[in-house]
N, C-alpha and C. Protein backbone atom coordinates (compact mmCIF):
# COMPACT_ATOMS: atom_id res chain seq x y z
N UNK A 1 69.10 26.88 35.13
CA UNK A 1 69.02 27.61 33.89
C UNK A 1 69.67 28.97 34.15
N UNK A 2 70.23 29.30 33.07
CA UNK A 2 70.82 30.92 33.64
C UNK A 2 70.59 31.68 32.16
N UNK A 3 70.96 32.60 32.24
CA UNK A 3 71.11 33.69 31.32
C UNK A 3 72.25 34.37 30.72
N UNK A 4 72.43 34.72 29.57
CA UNK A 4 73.59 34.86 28.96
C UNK A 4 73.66 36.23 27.96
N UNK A 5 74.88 36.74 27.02
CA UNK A 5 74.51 37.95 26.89
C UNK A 5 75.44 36.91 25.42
N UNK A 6 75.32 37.38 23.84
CA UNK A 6 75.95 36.96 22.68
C UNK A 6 77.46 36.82 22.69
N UNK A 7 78.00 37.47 23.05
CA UNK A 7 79.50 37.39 23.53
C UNK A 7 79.83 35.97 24.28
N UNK A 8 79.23 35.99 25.22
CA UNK A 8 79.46 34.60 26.02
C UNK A 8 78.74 33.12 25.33
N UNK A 9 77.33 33.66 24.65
CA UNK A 9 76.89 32.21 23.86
C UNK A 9 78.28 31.50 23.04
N UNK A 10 78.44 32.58 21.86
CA UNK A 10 79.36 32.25 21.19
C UNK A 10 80.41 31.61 21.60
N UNK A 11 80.80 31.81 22.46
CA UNK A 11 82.42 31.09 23.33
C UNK A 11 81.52 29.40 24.08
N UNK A 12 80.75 29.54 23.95
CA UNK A 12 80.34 27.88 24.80
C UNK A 12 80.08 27.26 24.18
N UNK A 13 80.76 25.88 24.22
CA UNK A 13 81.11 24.80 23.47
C UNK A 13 79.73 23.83 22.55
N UNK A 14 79.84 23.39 22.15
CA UNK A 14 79.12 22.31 21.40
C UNK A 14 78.35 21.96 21.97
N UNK A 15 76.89 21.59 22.10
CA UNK A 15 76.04 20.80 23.11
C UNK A 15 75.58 21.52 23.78
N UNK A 16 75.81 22.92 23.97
CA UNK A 16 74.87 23.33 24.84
C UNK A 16 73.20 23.69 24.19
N UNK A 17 72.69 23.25 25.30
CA UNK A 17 71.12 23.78 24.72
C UNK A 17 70.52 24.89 25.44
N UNK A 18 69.87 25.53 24.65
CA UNK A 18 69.49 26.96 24.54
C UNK A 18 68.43 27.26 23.74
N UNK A 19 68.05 28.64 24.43
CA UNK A 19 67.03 29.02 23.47
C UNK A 19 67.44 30.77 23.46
N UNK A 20 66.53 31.45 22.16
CA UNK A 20 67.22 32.83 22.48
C UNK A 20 66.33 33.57 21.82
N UNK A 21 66.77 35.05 22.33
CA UNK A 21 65.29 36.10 21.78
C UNK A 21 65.86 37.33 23.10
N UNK A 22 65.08 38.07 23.31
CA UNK A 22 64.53 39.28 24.27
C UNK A 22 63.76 38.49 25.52
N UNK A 23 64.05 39.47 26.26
CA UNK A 23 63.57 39.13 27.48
C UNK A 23 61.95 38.74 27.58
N UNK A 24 61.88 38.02 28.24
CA UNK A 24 60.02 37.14 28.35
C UNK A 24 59.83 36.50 26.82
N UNK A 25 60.56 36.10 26.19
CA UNK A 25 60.22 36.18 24.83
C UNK A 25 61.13 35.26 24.07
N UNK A 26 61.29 33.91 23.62
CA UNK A 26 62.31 33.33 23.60
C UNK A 26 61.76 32.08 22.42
N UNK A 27 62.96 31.81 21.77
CA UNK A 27 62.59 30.90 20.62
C UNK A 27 62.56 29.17 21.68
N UNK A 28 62.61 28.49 20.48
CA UNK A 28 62.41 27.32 21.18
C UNK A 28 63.72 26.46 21.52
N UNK A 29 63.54 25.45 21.93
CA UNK A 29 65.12 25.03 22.25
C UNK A 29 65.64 24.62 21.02
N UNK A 30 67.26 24.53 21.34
CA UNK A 30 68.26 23.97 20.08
C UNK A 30 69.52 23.88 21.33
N UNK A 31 69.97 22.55 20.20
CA UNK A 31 71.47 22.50 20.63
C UNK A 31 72.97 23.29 19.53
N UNK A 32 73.62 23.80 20.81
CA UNK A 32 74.37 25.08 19.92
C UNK A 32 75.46 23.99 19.40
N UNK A 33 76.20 23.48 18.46
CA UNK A 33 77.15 23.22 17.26
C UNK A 33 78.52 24.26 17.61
N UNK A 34 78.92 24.24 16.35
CA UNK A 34 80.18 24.92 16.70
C UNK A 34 79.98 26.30 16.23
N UNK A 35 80.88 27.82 16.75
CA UNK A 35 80.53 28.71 16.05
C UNK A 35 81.37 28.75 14.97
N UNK A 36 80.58 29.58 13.66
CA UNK A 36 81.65 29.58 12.75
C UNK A 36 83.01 29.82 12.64
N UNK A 37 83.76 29.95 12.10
CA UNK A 37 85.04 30.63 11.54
C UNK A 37 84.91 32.30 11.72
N UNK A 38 83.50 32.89 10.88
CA UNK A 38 83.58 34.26 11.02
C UNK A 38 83.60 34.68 12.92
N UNK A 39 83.14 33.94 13.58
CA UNK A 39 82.66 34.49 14.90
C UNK A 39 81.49 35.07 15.27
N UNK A 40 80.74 34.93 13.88
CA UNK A 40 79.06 35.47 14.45
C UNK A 40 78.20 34.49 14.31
N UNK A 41 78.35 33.38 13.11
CA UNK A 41 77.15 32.63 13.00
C UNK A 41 77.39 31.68 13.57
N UNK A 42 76.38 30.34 13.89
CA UNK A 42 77.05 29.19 14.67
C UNK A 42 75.74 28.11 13.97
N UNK A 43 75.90 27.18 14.34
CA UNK A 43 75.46 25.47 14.06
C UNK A 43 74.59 25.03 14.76
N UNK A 44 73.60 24.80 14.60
CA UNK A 44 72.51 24.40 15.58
C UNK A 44 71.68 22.44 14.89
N UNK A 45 71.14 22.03 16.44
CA UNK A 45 69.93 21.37 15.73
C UNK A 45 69.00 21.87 16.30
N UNK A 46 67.96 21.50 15.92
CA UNK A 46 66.63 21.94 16.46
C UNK A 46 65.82 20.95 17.13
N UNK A 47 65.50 21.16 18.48
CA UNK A 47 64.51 20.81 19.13
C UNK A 47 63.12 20.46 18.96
N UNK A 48 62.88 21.42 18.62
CA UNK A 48 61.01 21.43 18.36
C UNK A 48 60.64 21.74 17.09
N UNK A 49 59.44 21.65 16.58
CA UNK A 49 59.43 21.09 15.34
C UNK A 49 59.95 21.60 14.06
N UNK A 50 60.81 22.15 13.98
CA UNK A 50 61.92 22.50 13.30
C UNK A 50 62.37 21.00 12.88
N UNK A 51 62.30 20.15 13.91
CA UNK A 51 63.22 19.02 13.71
C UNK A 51 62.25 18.20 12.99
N UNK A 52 61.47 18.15 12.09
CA UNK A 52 61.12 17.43 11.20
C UNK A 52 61.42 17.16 10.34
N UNK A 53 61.87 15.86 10.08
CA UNK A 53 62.81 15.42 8.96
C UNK A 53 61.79 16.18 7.60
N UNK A 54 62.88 16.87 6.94
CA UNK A 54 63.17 17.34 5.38
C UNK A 54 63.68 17.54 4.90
N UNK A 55 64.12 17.89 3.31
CA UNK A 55 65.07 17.86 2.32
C UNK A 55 64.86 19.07 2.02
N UNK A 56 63.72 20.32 2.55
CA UNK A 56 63.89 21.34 2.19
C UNK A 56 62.93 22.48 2.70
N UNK A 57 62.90 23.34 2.26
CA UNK A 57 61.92 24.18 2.70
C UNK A 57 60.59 24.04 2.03
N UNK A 58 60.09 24.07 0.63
CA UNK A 58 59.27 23.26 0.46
C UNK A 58 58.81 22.20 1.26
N UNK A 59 59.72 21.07 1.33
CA UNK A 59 59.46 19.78 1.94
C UNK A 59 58.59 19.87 2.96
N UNK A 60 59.54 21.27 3.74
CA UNK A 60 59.14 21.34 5.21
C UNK A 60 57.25 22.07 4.88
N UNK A 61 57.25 22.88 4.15
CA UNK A 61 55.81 23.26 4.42
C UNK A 61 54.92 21.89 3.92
N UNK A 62 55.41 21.51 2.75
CA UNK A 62 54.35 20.24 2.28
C UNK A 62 54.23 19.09 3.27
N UNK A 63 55.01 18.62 4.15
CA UNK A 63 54.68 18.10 5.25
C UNK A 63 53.97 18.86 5.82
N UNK A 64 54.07 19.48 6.48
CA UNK A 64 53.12 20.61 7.58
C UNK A 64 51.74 20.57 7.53
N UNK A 65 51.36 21.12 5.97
CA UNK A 65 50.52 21.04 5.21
C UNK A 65 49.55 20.05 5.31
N UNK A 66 50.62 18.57 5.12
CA UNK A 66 49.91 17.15 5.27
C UNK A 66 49.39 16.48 6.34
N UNK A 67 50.11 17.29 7.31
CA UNK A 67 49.48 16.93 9.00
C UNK A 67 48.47 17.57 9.31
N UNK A 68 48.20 19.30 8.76
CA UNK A 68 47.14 19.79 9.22
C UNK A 68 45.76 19.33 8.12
N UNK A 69 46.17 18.94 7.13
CA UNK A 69 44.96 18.59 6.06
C UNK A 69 44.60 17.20 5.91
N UNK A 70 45.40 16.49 6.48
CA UNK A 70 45.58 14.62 6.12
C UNK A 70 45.43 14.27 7.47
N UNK A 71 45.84 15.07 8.63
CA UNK A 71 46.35 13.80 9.74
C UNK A 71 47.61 13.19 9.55
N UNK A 72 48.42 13.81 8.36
CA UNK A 72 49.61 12.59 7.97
C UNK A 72 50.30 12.86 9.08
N UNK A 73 50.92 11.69 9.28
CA UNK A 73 52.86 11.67 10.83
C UNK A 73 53.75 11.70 9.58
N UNK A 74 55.08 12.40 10.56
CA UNK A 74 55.96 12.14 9.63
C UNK A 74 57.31 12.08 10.95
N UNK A 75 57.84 11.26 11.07
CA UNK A 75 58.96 11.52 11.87
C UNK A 75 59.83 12.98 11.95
N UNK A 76 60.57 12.94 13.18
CA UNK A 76 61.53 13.91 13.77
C UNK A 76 63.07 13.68 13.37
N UNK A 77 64.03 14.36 13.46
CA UNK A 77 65.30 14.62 12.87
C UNK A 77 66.23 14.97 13.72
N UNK A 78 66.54 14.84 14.78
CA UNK A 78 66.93 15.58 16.03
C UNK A 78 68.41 16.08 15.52
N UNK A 79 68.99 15.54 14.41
CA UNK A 79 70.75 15.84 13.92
C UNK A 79 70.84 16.56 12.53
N UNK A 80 69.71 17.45 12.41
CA UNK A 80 69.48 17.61 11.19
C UNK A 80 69.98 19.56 11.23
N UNK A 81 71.36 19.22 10.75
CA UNK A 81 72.37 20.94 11.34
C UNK A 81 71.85 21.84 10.60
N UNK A 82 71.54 22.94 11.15
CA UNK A 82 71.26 24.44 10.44
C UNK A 82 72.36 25.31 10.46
N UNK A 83 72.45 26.39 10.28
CA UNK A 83 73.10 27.77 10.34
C UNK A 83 72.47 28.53 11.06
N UNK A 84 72.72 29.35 12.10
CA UNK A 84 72.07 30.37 12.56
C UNK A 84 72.87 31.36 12.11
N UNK A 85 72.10 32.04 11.12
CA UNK A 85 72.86 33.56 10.74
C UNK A 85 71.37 35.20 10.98
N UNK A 86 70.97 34.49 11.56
CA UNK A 86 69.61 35.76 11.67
C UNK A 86 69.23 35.47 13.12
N UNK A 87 70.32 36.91 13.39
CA UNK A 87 70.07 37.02 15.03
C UNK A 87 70.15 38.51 14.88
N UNK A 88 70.20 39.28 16.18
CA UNK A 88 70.16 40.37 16.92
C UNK A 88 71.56 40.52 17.41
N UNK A 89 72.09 41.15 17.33
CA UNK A 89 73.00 41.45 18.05
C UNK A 89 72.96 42.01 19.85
N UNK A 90 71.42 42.12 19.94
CA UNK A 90 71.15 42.00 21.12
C UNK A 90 70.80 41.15 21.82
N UNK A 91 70.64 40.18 21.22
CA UNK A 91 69.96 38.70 21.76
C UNK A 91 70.34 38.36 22.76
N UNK A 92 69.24 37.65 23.87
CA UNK A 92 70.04 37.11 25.10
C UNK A 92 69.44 35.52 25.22
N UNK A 93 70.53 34.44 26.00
CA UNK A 93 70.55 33.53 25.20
C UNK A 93 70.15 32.93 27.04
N UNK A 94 68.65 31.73 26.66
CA UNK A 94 68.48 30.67 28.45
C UNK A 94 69.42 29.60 27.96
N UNK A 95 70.16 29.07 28.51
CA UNK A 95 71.17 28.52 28.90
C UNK A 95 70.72 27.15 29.80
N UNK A 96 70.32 26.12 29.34
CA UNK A 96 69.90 24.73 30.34
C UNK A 96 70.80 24.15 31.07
N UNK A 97 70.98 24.39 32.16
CA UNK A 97 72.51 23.53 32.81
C UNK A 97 72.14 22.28 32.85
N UNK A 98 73.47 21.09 32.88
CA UNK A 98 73.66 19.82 33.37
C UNK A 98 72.32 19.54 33.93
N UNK A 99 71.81 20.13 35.02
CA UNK A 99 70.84 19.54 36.38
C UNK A 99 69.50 19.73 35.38
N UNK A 100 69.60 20.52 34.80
CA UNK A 100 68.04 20.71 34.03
C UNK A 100 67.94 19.89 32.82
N UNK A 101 69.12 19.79 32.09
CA UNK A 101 69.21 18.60 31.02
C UNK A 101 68.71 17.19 31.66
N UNK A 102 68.91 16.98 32.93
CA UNK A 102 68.66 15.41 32.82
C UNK A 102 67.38 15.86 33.99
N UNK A 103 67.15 16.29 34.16
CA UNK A 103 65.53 16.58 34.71
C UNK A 103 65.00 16.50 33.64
N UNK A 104 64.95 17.10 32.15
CA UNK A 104 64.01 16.89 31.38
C UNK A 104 64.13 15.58 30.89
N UNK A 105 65.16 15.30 30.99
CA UNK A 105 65.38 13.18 30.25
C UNK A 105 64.85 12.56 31.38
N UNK A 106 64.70 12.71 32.63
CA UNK A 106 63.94 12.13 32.90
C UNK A 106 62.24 12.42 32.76
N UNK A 107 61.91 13.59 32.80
CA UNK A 107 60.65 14.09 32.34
C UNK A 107 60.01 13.67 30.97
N UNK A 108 60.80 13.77 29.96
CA UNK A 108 60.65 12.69 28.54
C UNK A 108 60.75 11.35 29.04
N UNK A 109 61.34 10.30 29.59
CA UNK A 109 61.28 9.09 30.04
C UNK A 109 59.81 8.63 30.81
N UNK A 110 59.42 9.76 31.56
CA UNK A 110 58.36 9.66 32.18
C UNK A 110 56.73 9.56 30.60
N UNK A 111 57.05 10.32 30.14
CA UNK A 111 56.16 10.46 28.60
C UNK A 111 56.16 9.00 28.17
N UNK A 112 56.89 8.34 27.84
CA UNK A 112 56.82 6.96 27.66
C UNK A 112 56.63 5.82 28.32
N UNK A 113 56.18 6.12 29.55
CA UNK A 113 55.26 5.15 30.67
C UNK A 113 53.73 4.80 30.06
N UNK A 114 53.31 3.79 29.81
CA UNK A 114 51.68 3.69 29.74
C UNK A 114 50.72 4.36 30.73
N UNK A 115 49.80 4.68 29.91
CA UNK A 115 48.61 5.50 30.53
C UNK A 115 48.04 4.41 31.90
């Protein structure tokens, strides 16, 4: 895993996963998309539960809603593209290399072993 400064996020390609914020202090993972055209905003999916399939922001709380009041499930969305346009211009970005990407696929693979 390494560390990165906005200048350099922006320039790294498609697929990388990341998370970003201030130091000790960091959002959750996403995979970075392309950056825009302008050069500030960029394309993300979301990792964690962001990635719950919805059609909207509504959607997204009335699900939410239904899990904490119902128990309802509702499946995950893992390709479901955002915009990132609300950042910091100070932001510093963890950076998952190759070796840590498939440490966690295997760490998720391990999750799906029987108890």
């Amino acid at each position: 895993m390494r560390l990165v400064d906005r200048k350099t996020f922006l320039s790294l390609p498609s697929g990388t996963v990341y998370a970003y914020g201030r130091p000790h202090a960091y959002s959750g993972w996403q995979v970075k998309l392309d950056t825009c055209p302008n050069g500030r905003d960029w394309l993300f999916d979301d990792l964690g539960y962001g990635a719950l399939d919805n059609e909207s922001t509504g959607d997204f709380v009335d699900k939410m809603d239904a899990m904490l009041e119902k128990g309802a499930s509702f499946p995950m969305e893992f390709h479901q593209t955002d915009r990132d346009g609300c950042f910091s211009e100070d932001d510093l970005y963890v950076i998952m290399e190759r070796a840590d990407i498939h440490q966690l696929i295997e760490r998720l693979r391990e999750c799906l072993q029987p108890c």
